[in-house]
N, C-alpha and C. Protein backbone atom coordinates (compact mmCIF):
# COMPACT_ATOMS: atom_id res chain seq x y z
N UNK A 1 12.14 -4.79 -3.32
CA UNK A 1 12.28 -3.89 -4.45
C UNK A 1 13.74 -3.45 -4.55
N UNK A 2 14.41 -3.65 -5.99
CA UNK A 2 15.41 -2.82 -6.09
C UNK A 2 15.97 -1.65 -6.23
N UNK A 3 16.56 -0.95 -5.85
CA UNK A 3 16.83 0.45 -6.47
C UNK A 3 18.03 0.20 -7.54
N UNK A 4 17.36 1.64 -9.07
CA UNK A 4 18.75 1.80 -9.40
C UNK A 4 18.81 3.25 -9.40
N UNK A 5 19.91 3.55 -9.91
CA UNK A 5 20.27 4.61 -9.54
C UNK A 5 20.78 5.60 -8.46
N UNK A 6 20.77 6.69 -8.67
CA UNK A 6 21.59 7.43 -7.29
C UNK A 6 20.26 8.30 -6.67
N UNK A 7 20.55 8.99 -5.31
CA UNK A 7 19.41 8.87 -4.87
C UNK A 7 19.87 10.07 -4.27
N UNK A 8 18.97 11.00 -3.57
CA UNK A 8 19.53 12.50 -3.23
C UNK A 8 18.51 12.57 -2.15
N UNK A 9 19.09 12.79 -1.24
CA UNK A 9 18.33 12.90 0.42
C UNK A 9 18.74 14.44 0.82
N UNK A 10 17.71 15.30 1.19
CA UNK A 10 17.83 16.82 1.38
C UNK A 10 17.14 16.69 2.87
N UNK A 11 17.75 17.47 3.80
CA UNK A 11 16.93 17.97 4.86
C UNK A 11 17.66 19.38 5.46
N UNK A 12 16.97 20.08 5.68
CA UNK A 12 17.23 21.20 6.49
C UNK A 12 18.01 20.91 7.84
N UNK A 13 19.36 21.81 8.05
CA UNK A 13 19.75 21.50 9.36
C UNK A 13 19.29 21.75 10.43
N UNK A 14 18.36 22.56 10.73
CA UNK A 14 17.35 22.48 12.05
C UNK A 14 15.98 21.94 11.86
N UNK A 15 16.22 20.87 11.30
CA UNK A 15 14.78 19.92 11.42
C UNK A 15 14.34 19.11 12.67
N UNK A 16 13.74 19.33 13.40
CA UNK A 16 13.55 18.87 14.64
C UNK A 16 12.92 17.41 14.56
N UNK A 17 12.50 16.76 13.76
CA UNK A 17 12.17 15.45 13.43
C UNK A 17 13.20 14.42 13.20
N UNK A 18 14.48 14.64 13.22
CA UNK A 18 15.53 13.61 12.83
C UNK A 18 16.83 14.75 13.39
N UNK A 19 17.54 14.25 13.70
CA UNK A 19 18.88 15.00 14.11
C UNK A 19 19.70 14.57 12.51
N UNK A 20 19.61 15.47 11.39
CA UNK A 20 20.24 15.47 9.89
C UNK A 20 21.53 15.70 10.35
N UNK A 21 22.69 15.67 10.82
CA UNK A 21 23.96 15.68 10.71
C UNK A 21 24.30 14.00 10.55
N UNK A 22 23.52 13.59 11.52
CA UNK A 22 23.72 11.76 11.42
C UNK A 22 22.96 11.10 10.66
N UNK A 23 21.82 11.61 10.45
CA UNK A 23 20.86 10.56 9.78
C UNK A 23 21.02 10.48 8.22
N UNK A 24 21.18 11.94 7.83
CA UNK A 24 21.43 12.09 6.01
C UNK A 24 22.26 11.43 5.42
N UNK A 25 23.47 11.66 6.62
CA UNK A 25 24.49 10.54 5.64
C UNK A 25 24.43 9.11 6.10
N UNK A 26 24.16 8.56 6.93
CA UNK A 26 24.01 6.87 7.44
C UNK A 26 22.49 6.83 6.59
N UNK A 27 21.82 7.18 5.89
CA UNK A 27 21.00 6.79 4.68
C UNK A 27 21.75 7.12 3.71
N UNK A 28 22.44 7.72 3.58
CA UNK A 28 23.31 8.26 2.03
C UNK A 28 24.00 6.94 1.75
N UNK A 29 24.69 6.95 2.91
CA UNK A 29 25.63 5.95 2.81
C UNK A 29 24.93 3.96 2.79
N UNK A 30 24.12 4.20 2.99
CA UNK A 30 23.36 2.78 2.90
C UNK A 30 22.77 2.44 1.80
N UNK A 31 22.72 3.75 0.66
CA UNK A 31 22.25 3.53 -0.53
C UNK A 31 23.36 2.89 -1.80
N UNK A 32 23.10 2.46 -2.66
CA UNK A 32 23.93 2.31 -3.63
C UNK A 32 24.30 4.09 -4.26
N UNK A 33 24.93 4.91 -4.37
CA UNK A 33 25.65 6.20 -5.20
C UNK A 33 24.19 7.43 -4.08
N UNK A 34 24.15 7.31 -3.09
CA UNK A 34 23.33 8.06 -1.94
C UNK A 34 24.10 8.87 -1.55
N UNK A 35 23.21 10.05 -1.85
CA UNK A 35 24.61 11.58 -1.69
C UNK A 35 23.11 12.24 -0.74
N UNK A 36 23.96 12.73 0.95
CA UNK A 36 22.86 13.47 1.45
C UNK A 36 23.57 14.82 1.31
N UNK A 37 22.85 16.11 1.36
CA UNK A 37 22.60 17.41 1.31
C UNK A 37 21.83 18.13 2.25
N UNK A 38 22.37 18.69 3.01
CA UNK A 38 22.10 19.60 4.36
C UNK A 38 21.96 21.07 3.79
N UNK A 39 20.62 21.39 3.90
CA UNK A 39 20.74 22.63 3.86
C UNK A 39 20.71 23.78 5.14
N UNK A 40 21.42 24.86 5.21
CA UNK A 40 21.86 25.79 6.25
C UNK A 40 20.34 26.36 6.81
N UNK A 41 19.90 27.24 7.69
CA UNK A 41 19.16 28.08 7.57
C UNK A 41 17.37 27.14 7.39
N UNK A 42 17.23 26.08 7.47
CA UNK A 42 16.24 25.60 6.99
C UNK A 42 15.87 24.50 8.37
N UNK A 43 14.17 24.35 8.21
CA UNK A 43 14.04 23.44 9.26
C UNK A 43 13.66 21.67 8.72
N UNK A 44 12.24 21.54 9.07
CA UNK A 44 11.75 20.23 8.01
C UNK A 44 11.30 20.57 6.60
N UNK A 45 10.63 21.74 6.87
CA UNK A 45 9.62 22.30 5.35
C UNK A 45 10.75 23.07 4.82
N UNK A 46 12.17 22.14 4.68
CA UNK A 46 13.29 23.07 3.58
C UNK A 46 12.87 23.24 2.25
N UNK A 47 12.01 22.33 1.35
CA UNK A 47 11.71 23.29 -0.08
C UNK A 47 10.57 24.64 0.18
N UNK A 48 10.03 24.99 0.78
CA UNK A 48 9.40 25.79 1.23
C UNK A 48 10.63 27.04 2.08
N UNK A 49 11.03 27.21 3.11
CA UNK A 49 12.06 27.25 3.58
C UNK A 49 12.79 27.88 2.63
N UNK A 50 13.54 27.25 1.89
CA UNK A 50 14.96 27.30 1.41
C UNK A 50 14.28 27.02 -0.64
N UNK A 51 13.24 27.53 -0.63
CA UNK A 51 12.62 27.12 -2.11
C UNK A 51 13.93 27.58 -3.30
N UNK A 52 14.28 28.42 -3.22
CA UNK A 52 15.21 29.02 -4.51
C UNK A 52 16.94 28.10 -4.41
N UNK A 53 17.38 27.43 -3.23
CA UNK A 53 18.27 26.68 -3.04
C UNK A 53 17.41 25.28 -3.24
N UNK A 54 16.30 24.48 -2.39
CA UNK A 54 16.35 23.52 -3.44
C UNK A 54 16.21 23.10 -4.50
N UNK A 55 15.64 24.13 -5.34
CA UNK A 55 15.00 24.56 -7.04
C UNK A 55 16.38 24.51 -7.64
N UNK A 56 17.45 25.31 -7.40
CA UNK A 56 18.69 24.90 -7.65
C UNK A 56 19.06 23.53 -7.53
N UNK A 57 19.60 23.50 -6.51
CA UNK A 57 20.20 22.00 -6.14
C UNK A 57 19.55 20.75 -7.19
N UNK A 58 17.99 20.91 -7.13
CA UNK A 58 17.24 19.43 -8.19
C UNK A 58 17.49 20.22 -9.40
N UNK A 59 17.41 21.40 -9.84
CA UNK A 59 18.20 21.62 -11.42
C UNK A 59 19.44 21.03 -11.95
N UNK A 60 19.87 21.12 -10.70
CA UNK A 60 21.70 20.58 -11.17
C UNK A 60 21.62 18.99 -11.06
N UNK A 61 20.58 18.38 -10.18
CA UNK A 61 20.49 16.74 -9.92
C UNK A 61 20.22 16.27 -11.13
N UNK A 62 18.88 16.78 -11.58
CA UNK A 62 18.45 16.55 -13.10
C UNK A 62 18.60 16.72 -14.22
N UNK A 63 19.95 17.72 -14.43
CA UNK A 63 20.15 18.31 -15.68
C UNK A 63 21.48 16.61 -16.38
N UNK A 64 21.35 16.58 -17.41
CA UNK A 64 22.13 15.73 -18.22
C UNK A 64 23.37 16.01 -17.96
N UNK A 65 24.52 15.26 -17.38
CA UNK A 65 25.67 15.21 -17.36
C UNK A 65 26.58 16.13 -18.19
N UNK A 66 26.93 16.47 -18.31
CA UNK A 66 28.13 17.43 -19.53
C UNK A 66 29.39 16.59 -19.55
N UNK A 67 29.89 16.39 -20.61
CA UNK A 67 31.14 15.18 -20.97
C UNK A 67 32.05 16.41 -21.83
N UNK A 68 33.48 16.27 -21.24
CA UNK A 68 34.76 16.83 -21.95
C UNK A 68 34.83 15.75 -23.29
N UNK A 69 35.03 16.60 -24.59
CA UNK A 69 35.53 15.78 -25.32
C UNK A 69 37.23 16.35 -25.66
């Protein structure tokens, strides 16, 4: 399967299931436009956790680009 597009990998920095300082970005980086995002203060259950920062963060992922004319 191909991917298109850009791709947004979130994990909490005290997630005890993956050590996220290394893993978010060596998947970020293996993606085609793969941007990882660490959030502070958060463990695995970061939208729960950290709900009003990732509710942000996917507002701004999903909102339509804004262009200078």
């Amino acid at each position: 399967m191909q991917r298109s597009g850009p791709s947004l990998l979130v994990w909490g920095a005290h997630d005890v299931t993956a050590d996220p300082e290394v893993i978010g970005p060596a998947l970020a980086n293996s993606l085609p436009d793969g941007v990882a995002q660490l959030i502070d203060g958060a463990g695995h259950w970061v939208q729960y956790e950290r709900a009003d920062e990732i509710n942000a963060l996917l507002l701004g992922w999903f909102s339509p680009p804004t262009h200078c004319l």
